[in-house]
Protein backbone atom coordinates (compact mmCIF):
# COMPACT_ATOMS: atom_id res chain seq x y z
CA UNK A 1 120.16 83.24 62.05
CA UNK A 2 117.92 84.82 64.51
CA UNK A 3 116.47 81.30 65.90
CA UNK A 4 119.96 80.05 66.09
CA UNK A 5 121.29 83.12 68.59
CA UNK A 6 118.01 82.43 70.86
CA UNK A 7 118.76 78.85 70.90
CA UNK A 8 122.36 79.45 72.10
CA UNK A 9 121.17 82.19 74.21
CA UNK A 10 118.47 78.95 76.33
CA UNK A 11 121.42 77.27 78.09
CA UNK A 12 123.06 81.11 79.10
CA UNK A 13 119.76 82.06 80.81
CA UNK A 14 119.34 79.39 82.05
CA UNK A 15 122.04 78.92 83.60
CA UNK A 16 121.96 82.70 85.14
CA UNK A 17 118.81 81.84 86.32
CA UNK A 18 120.33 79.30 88.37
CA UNK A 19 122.64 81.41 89.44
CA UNK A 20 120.32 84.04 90.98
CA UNK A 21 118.13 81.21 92.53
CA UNK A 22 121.10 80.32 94.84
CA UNK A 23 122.05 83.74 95.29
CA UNK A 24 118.44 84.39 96.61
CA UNK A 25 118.46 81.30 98.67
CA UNK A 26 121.87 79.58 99.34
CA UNK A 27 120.49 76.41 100.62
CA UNK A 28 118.03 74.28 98.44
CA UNK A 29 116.83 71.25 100.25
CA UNK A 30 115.33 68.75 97.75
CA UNK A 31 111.27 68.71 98.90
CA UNK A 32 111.71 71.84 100.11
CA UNK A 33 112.33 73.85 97.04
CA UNK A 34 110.27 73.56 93.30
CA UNK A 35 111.55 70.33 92.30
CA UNK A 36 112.03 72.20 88.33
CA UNK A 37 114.30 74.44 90.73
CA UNK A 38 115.88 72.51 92.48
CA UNK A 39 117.02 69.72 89.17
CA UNK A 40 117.68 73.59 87.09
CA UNK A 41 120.56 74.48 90.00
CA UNK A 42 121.71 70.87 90.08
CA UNK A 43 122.43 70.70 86.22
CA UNK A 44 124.29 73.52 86.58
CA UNK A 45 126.52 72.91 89.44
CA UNK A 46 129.45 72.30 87.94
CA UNK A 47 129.51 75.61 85.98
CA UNK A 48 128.03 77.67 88.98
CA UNK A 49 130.48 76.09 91.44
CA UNK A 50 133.92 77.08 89.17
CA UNK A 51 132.26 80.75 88.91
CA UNK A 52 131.35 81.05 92.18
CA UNK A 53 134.54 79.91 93.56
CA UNK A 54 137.11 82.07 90.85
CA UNK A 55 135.04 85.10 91.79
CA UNK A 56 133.55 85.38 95.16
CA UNK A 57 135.95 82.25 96.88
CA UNK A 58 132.44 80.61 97.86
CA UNK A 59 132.21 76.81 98.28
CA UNK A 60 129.09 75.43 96.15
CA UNK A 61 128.20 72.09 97.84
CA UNK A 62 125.98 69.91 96.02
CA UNK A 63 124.18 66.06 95.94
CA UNK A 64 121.07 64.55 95.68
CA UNK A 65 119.15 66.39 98.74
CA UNK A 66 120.71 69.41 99.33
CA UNK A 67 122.64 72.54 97.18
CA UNK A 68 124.52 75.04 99.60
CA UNK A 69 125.72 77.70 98.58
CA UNK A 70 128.58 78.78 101.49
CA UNK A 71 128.48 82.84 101.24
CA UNK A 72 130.65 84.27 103.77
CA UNK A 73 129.17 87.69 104.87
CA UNK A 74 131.25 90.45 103.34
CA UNK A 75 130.26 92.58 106.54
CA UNK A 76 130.29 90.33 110.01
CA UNK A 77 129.77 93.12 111.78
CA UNK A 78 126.38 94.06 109.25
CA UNK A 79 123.58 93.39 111.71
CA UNK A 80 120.73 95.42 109.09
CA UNK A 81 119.82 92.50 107.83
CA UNK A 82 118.58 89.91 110.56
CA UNK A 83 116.48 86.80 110.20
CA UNK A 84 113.02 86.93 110.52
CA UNK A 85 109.92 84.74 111.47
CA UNK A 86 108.79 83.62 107.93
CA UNK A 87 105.16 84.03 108.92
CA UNK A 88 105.48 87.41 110.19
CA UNK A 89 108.73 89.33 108.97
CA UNK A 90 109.25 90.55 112.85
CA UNK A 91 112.72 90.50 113.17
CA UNK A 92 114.66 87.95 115.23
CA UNK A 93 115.85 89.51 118.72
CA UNK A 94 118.69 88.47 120.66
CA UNK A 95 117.09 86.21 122.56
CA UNK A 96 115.58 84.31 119.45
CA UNK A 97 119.12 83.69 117.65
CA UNK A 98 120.37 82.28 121.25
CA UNK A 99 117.40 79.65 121.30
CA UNK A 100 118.02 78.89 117.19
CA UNK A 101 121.65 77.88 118.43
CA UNK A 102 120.24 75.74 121.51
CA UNK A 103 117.60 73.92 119.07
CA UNK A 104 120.38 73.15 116.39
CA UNK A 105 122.44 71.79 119.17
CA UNK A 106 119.38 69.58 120.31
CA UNK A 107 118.81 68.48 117.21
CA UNK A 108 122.13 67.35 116.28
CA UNK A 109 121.91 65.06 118.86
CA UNK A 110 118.05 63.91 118.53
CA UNK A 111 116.77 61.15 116.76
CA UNK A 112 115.32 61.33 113.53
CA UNK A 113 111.99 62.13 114.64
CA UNK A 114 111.40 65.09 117.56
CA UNK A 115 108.36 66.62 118.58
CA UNK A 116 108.06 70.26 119.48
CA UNK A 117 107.15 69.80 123.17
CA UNK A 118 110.62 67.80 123.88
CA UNK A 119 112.69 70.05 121.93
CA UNK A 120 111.13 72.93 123.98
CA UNK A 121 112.30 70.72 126.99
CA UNK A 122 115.69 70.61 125.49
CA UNK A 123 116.38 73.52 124.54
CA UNK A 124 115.23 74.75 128.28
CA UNK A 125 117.47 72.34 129.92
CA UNK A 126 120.43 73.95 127.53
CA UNK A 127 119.47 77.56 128.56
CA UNK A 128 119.97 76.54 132.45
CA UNK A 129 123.54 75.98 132.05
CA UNK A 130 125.83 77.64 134.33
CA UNK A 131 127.82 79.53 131.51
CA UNK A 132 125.21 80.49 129.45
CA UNK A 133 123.18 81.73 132.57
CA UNK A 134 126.11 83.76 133.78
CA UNK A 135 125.28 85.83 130.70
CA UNK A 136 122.37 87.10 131.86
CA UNK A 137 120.22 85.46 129.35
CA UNK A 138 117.25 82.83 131.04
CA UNK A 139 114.43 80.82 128.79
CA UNK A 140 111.57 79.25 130.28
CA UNK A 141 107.81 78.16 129.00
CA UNK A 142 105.68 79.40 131.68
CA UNK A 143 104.30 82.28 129.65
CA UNK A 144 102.91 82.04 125.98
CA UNK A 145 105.34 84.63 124.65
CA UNK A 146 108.20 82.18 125.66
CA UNK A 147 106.28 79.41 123.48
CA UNK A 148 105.92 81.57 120.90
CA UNK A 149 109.68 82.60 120.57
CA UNK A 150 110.14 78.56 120.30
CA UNK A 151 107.45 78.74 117.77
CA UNK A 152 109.22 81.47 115.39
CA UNK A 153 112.09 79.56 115.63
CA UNK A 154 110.78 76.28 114.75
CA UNK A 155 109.13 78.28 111.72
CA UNK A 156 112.41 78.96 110.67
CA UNK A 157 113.63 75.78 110.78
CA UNK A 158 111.12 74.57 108.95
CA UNK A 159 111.93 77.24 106.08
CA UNK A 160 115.41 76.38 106.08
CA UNK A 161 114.53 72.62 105.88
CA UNK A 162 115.86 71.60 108.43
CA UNK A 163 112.67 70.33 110.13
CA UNK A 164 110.04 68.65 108.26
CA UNK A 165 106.29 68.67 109.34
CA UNK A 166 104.75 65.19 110.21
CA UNK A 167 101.79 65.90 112.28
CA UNK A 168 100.43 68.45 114.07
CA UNK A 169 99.91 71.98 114.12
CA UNK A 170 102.30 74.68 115.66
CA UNK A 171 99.79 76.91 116.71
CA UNK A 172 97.56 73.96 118.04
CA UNK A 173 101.42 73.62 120.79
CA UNK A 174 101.13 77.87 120.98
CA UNK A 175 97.57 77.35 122.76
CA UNK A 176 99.12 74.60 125.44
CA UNK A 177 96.96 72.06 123.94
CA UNK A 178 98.77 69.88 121.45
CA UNK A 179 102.31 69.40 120.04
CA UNK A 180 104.27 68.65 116.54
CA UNK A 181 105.79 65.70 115.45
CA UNK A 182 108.83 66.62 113.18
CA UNK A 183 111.18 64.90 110.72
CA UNK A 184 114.91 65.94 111.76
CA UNK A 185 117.00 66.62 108.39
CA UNK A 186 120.96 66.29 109.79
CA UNK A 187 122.55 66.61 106.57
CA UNK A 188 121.35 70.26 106.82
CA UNK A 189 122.22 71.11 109.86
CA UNK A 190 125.65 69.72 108.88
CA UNK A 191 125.28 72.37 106.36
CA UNK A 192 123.99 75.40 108.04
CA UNK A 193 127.35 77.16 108.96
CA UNK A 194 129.41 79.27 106.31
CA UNK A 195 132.38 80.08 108.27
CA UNK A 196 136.21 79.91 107.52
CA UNK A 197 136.36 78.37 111.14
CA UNK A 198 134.92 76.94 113.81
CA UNK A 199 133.81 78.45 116.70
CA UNK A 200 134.86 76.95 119.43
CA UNK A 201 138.26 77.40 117.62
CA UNK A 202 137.64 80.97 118.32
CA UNK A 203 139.43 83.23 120.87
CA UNK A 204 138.86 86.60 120.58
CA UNK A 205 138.40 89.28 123.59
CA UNK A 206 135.25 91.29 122.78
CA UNK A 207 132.21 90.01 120.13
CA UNK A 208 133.60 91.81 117.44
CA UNK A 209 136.62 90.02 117.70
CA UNK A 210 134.93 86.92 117.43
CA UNK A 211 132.27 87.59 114.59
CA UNK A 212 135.46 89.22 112.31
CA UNK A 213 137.45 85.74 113.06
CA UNK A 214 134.68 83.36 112.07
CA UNK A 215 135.03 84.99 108.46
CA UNK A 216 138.76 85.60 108.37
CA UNK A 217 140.93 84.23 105.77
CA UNK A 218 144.40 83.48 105.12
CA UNK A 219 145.90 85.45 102.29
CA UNK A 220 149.53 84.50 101.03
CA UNK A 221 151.82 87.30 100.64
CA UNK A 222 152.05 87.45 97.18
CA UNK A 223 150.77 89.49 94.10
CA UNK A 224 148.46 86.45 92.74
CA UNK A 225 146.96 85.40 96.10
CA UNK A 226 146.28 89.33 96.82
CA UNK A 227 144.73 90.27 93.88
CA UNK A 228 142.40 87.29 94.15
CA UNK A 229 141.62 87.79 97.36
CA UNK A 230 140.78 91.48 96.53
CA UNK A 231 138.89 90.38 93.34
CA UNK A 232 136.81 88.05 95.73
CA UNK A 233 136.06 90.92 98.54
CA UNK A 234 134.80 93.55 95.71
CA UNK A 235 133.05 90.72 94.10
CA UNK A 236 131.00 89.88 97.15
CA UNK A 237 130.39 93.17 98.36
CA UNK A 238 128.99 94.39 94.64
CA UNK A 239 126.62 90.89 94.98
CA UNK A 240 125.54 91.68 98.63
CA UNK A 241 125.20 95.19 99.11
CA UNK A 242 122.66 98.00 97.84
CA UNK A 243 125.71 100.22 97.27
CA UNK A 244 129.25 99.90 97.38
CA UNK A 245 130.62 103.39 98.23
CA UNK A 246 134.24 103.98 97.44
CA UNK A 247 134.53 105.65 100.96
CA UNK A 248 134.06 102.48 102.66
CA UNK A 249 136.82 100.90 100.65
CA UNK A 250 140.47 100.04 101.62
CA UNK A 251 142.71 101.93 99.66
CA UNK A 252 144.57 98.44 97.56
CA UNK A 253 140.30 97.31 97.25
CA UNK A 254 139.62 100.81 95.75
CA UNK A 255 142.52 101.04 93.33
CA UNK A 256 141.85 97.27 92.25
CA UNK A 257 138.14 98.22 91.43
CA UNK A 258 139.30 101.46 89.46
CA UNK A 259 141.68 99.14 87.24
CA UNK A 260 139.41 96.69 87.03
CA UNK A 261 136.28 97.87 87.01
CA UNK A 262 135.04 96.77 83.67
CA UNK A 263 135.85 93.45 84.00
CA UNK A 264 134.44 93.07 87.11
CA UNK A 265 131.05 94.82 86.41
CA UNK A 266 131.17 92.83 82.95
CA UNK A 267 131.41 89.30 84.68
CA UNK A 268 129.11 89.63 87.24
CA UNK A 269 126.46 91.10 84.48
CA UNK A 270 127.03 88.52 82.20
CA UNK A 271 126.37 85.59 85.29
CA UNK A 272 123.09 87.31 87.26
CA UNK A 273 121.45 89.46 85.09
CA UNK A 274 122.39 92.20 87.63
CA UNK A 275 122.99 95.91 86.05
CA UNK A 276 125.62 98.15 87.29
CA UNK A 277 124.77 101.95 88.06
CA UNK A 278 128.08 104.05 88.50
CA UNK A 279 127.65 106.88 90.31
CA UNK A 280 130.58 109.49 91.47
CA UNK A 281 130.20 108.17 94.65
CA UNK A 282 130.10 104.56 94.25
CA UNK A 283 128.50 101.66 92.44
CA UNK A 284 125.20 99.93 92.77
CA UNK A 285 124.59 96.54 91.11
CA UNK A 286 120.37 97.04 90.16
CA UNK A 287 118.17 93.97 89.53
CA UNK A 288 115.64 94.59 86.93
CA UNK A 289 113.26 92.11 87.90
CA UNK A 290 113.73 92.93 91.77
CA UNK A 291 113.92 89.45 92.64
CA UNK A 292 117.05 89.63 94.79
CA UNK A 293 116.57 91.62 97.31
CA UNK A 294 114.96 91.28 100.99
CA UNK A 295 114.64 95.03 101.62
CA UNK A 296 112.41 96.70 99.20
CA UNK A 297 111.89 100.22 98.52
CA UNK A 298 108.97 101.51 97.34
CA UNK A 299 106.36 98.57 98.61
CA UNK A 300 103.22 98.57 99.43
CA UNK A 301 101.94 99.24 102.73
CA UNK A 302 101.63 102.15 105.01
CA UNK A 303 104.63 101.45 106.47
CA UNK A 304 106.34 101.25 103.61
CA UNK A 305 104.89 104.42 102.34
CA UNK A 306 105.72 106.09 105.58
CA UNK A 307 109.30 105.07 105.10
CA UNK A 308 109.11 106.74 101.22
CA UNK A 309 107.94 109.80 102.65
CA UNK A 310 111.00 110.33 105.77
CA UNK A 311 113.60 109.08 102.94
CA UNK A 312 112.20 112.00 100.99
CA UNK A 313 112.67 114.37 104.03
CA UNK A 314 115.98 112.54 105.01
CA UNK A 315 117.32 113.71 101.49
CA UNK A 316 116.40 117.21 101.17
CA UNK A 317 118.45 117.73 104.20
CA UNK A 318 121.85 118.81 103.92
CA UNK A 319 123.43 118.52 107.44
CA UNK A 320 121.18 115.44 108.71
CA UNK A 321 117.74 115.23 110.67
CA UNK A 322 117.04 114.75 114.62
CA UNK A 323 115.03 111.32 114.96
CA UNK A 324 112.76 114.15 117.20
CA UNK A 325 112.41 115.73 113.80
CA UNK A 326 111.79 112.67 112.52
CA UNK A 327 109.10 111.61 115.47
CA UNK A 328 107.25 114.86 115.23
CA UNK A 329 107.00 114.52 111.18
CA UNK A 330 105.31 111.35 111.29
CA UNK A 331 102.91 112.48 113.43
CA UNK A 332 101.97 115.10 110.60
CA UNK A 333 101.54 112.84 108.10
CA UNK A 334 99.56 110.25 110.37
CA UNK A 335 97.10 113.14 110.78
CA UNK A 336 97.55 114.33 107.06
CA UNK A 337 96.71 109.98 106.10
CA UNK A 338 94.52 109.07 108.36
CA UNK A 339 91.97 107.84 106.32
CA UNK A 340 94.07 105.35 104.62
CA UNK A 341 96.91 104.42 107.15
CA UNK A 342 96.17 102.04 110.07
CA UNK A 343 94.53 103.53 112.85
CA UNK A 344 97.28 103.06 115.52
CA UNK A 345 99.69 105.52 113.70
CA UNK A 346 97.74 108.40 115.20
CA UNK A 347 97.98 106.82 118.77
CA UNK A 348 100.38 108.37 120.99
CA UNK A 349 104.02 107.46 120.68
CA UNK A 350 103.42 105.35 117.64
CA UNK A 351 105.20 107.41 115.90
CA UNK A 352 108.68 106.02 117.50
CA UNK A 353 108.24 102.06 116.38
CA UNK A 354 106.81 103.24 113.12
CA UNK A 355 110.62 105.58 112.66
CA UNK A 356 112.43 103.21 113.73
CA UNK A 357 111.43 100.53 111.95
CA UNK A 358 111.54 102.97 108.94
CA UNK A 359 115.36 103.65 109.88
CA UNK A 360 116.19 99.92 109.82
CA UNK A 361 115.40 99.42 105.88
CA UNK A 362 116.93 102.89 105.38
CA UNK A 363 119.99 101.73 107.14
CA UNK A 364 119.50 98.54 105.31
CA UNK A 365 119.56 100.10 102.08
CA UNK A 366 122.50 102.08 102.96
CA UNK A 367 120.79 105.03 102.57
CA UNK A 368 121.29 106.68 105.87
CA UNK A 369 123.57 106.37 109.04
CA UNK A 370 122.92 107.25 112.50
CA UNK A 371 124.65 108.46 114.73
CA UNK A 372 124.16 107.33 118.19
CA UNK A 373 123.19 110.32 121.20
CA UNK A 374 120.27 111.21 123.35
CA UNK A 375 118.78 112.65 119.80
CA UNK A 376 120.46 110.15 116.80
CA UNK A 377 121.10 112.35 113.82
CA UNK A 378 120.09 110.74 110.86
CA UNK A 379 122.57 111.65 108.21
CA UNK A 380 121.83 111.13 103.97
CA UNK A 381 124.10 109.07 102.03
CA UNK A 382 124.31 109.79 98.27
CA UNK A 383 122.40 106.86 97.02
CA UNK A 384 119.34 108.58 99.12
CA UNK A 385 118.61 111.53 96.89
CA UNK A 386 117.02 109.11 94.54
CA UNK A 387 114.24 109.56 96.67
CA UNK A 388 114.27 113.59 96.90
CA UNK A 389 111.57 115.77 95.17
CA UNK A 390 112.26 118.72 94.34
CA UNK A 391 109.93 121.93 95.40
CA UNK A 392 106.90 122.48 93.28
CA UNK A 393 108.12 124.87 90.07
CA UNK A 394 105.06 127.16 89.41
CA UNK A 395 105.21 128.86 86.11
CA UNK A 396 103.11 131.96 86.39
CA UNK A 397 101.79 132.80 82.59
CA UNK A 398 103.65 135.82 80.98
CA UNK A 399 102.00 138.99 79.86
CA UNK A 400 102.14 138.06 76.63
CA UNK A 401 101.60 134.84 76.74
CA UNK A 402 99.34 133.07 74.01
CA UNK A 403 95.97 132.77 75.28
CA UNK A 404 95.64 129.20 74.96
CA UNK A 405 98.07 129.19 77.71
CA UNK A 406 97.37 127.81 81.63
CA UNK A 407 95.72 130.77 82.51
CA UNK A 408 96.19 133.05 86.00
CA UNK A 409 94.12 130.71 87.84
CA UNK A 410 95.86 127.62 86.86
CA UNK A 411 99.31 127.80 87.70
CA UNK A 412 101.05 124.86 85.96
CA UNK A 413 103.01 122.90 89.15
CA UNK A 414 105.65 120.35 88.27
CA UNK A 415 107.44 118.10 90.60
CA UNK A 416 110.74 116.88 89.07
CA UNK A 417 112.81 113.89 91.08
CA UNK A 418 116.30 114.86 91.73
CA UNK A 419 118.76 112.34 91.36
């Protein structure tokens, strides 16, 4: 009997672990991705592609090259989470995203082999147009930080798959001395966008205008088409997000997730792996094997440790923390780990990259907000006092204690995490 249930149980796991592989990484480009990987999400397509469109409303697109997954963001306006240069996890700036559009637009039009140099060219000629220069924003190659914003980008291209190496060396064109030859993948830059729209369909007076319409969907007026719509919204938010607090919900998304809670939880269990927590002040859907997740908390590294230790101080306030605060406590414990941290965090003014960039995986996380001023306040949200130690209990030995006891000159300390 017992064989028989684990044989049953193969095609189940398997199949959920094709469903976190996409939900990890939504495009698969064959060549790109482990080809076992790749053939695993493929077999399952047709079963991955009903779920994912009953429950979330996400298109699965799939043939013999490339799997996309089409998530539309449950948060447009969510910019905690940006894209990075896959070499070295600095995240992209403004000015990066705008030359990522300009090279997809190149490339669209290229031929099916480009090398870096004349898509630098390109994309230069692009940035010189009168509308886009009207916006203040300017791109040139005279300087090697300009080449290596091109470069970052072209590194993410590469991880996407939408460029494939041929020759060459990127940081051989970084030095001014050589260039890369490139395969141009169109089919995947067909691919790239997950929006409900287009956007030069878009109108829209101010940016946030625009980034809520690319993701905006039609919902019929009726009971069917809005409960489906609702069950898609919760469904994505409790797949995307550290925490769903219910004080961020609508009031008709927060009544649907109280009546159907269980069935929600129970499906989306059942198809990742992914455990619900239910707190009192929201829900958290936890990954035991921490695979799907870019923000991680604890890591290793000082600056992850550094970010451990201001969560810890975040949460034992009660009425929020000055980023001052903030500035002048890492500067303690820079002193106080010195020996083991990396030698610039004692510098002067470190301390204000090293918060910030501590506040960006907290926000991340959703475990603080900010509020904006000449001094942010840095304000704890409940999933935060995970991280909160309580003060050191010392039990002092009574008078009649048993002498085999911790005796007056050991004090027994214990440090219990609150939660």
């Amino acid at each position: 009997m017992r064989a028989r249930g684990a044989a049953e149980d193969v095609p189940e796991a398997r199949k959920r672990r094709a469903a976190r592989l996409l939900l990890a990484r939504p495009l698969l480009v064959a060549g790109q991705t482990a080809d076992d990987e790749f053939r695993l999400v493929r077999a399952y397509a047709a079963e991955l592609r009903e779920w994912f469109d009953r429950e979330t409303g996400w298109r699965l697109l799939a043939d013999a090259q490339t799997i996309r997954l089409m998530k539309l963001t449950a948060d447009p306006l969510d910019g905690s989470h940006p894209a990075r240069d896959p070499r070295s996890r600095t995240p992209f700036s403004r000015q990066r995203y705008v030359l990522t559009c300009l090279a997809l637009a190149a490339l669209d039009r290229a031929d099916g082999q480009i090398t870096l140099g004349r898509l630098a060219e390109e994309v230069v000629a692009a940035a010189a147009e009168p509308t886009l220069v009207a916006t203040g924003f300017t791109f040139a190659l005279d300087r090697r930080e300009r080449r290596a914003d091109m470069v970052a980008v072209v590194r993410l291209l590469l991880h996407w798959g939408v460029l494939r190496r041929v020759a060459g060396d990127e940081e051989a064109y970084l030095g001014a001395g050589g260039d890369v030859l490139y395969d141009v993948d169109r089919p995947v830059i067909a691919g790239l966008l997950a929006t409900t729209r287009g956007p030069s369909m878009l109108g829209g007076a101010t940016l946030k205008d625009r980034l809520a319409a690319l993701t905006l969907e039609v919902v019929p007026d009726v009971d069917d088409a809005r409960n489906r719509a609702l069950r898609h919204r919760l469904t994505r938010l409790l797949l995307e997000q550290p925490v769903v607090y219910y004080d961020e919900l609508t009031e008709p998304e927060l009544a649907y997730l109280t009546s159907q809670r269980h069935a929600l939880l129970t499906r989306i269990t059942s198809f990742t792996g992914l455990v619900a927590e239910v707190r009192r002040e929201g829900i958290a859907m936890v990954d035991p094997d921490d695979e799907l997740t870019d923000v991680r908390m604890p890591a290793e590294g000082m600056q992850s440790h550094l970010t451990l230790l201001l969560a810890e101080r975040i949460a034992a306030s009660d009425h929020g923390v000055r980023v001052s605060d903030l500035h002048r406590h890492t500067r303690e414990l820079a002193r106080e780990h010195r020996s083991y941290w990396r030698k610039h965090a004692t510098d002067p003014g470190a301390e204000v990259d090293l918060v910030a960039t501590a506040l960006d995986a907290l926000r991340a996380l959703k475990l603080v907000t900010v509020e904006s001023g000449d001094d942010p306040l840095v304000l704890p949200r409940p999933a935060i006092a995970r991280y909160a130690l309580a003060e050191p209990t010392i039990r002092e030995p009574a008078a009649a204690a048993p002498a085999e006891g911790p005796g007056p000159h050991s004090p027994e300390r214990t440090r219990e995490s609150a939660r």
